[in-house]
C-alpha atoms as a PDB file:
ATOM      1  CA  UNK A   1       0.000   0.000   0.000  1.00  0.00           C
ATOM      2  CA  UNK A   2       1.741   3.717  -0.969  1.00  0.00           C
ATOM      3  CA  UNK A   3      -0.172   6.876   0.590  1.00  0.00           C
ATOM      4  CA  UNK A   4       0.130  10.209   0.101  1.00  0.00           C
ATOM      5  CA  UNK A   5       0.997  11.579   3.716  1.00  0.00           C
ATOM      6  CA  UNK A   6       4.180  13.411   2.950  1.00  0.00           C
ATOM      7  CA  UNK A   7       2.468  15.079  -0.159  1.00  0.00           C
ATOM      8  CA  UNK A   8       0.064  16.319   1.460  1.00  0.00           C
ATOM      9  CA  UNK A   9       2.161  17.288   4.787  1.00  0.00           C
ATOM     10  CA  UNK A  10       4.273  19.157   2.642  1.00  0.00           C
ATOM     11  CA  UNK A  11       1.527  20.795   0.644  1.00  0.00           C
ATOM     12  CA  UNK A  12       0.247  22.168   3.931  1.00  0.00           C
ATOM     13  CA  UNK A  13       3.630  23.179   5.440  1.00  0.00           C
ATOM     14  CA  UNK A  14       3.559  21.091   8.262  1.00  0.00           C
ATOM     15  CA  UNK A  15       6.784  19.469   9.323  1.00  0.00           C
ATOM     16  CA  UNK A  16       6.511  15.821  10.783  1.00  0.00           C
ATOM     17  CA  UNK A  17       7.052  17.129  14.201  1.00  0.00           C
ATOM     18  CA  UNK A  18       3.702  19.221  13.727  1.00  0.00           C
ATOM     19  CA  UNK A  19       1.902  16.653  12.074  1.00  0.00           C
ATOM     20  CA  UNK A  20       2.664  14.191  14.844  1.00  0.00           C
ATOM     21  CA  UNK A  21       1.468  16.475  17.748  1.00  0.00           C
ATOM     22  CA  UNK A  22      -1.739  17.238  15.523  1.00  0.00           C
ATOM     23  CA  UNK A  23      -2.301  13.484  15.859  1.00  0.00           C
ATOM     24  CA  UNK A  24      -0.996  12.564  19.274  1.00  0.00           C
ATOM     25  CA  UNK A  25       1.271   9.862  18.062  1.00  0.00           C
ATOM     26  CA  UNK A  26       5.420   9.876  17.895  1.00  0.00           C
ATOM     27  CA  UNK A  27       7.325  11.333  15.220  1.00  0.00           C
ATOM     28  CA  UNK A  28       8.767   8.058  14.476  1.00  0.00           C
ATOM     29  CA  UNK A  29       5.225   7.146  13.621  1.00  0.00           C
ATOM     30  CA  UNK A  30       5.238   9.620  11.287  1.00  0.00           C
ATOM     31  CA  UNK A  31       8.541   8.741   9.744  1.00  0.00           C
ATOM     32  CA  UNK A  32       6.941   5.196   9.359  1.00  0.00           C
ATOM     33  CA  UNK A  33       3.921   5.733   7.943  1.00  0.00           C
ATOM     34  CA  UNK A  34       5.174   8.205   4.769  1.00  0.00           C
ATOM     35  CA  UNK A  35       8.166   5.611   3.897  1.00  0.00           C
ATOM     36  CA  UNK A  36       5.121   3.048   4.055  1.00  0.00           C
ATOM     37  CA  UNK A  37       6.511   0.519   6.386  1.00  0.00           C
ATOM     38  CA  UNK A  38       3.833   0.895   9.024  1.00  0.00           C
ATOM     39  CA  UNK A  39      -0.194   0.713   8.045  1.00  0.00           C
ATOM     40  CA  UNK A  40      -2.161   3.028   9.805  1.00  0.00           C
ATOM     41  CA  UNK A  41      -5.145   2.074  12.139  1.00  0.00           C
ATOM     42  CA  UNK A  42      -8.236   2.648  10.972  1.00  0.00           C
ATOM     43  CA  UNK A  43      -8.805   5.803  13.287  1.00  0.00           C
ATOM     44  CA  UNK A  44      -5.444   6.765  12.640  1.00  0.00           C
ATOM     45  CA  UNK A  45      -6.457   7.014   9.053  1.00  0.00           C
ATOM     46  CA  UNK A  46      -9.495   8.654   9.370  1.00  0.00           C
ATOM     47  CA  UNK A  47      -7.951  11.190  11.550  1.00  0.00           C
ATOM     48  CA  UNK A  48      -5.224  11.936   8.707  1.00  0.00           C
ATOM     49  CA  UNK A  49      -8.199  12.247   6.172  1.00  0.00           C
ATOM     50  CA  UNK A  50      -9.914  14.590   8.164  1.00  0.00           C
ATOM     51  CA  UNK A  51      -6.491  16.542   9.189  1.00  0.00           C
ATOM     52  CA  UNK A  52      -6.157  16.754   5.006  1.00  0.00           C
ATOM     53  CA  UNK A  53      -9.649  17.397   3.967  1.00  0.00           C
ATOM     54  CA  UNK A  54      -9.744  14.510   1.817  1.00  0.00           C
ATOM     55  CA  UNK A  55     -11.433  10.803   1.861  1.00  0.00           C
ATOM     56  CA  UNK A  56      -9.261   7.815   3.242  1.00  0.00           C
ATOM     57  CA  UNK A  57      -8.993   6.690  -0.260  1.00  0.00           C
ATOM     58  CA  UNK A  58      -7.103   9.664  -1.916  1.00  0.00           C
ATOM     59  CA  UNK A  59      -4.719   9.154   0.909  1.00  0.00           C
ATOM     60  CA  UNK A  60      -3.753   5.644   0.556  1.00  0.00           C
ATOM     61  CA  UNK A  61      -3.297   3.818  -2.743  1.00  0.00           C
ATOM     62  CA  UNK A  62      -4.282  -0.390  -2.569  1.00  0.00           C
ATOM     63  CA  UNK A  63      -2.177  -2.341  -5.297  1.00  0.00           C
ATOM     64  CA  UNK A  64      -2.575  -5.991  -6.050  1.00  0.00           C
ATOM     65  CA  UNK A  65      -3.672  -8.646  -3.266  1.00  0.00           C
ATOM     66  CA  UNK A  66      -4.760  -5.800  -0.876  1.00  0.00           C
ATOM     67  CA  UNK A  67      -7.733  -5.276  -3.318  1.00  0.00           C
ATOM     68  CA  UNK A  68     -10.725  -7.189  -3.809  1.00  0.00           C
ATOM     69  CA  UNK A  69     -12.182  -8.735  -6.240  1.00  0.00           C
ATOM     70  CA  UNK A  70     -15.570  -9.156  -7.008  1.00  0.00           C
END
């Protein structure tokens, strides 16, 4: 799964430091999530949509088996 965290971090001029506090969780988290070794929670998501006024799905991109197929 990619996302779009730092993209939009950086769009709004937030450092990681700043977007970390915004969401109560470490920096390291932070650091995890945009290099895309750590999945988010689902209310960590949510709060990261909401943070970049978008939907969960512009943030994070699903590639092969994480989709499903009908």
């Amino acid at each position: 799964m990619q996302n779009l965290i730092r993209d939009k971090r950086i769009h709004m001029h937030i450092t990681q430091e700043e977007l970390s506090q915004r969401l109560k969780v470490s920096r390291q988290t932070i650091i995890s999530l945009e290099s895309g070794k750590y999945k988010p929670s689902l209310v960590l998501a949510h709060k990261l949509a909401q943070l970049f006024s978008c939907q969960i799905e512009e943030l994070f991109i699903f590639e092969g088996d994480e989709n499903i197929e009908f």
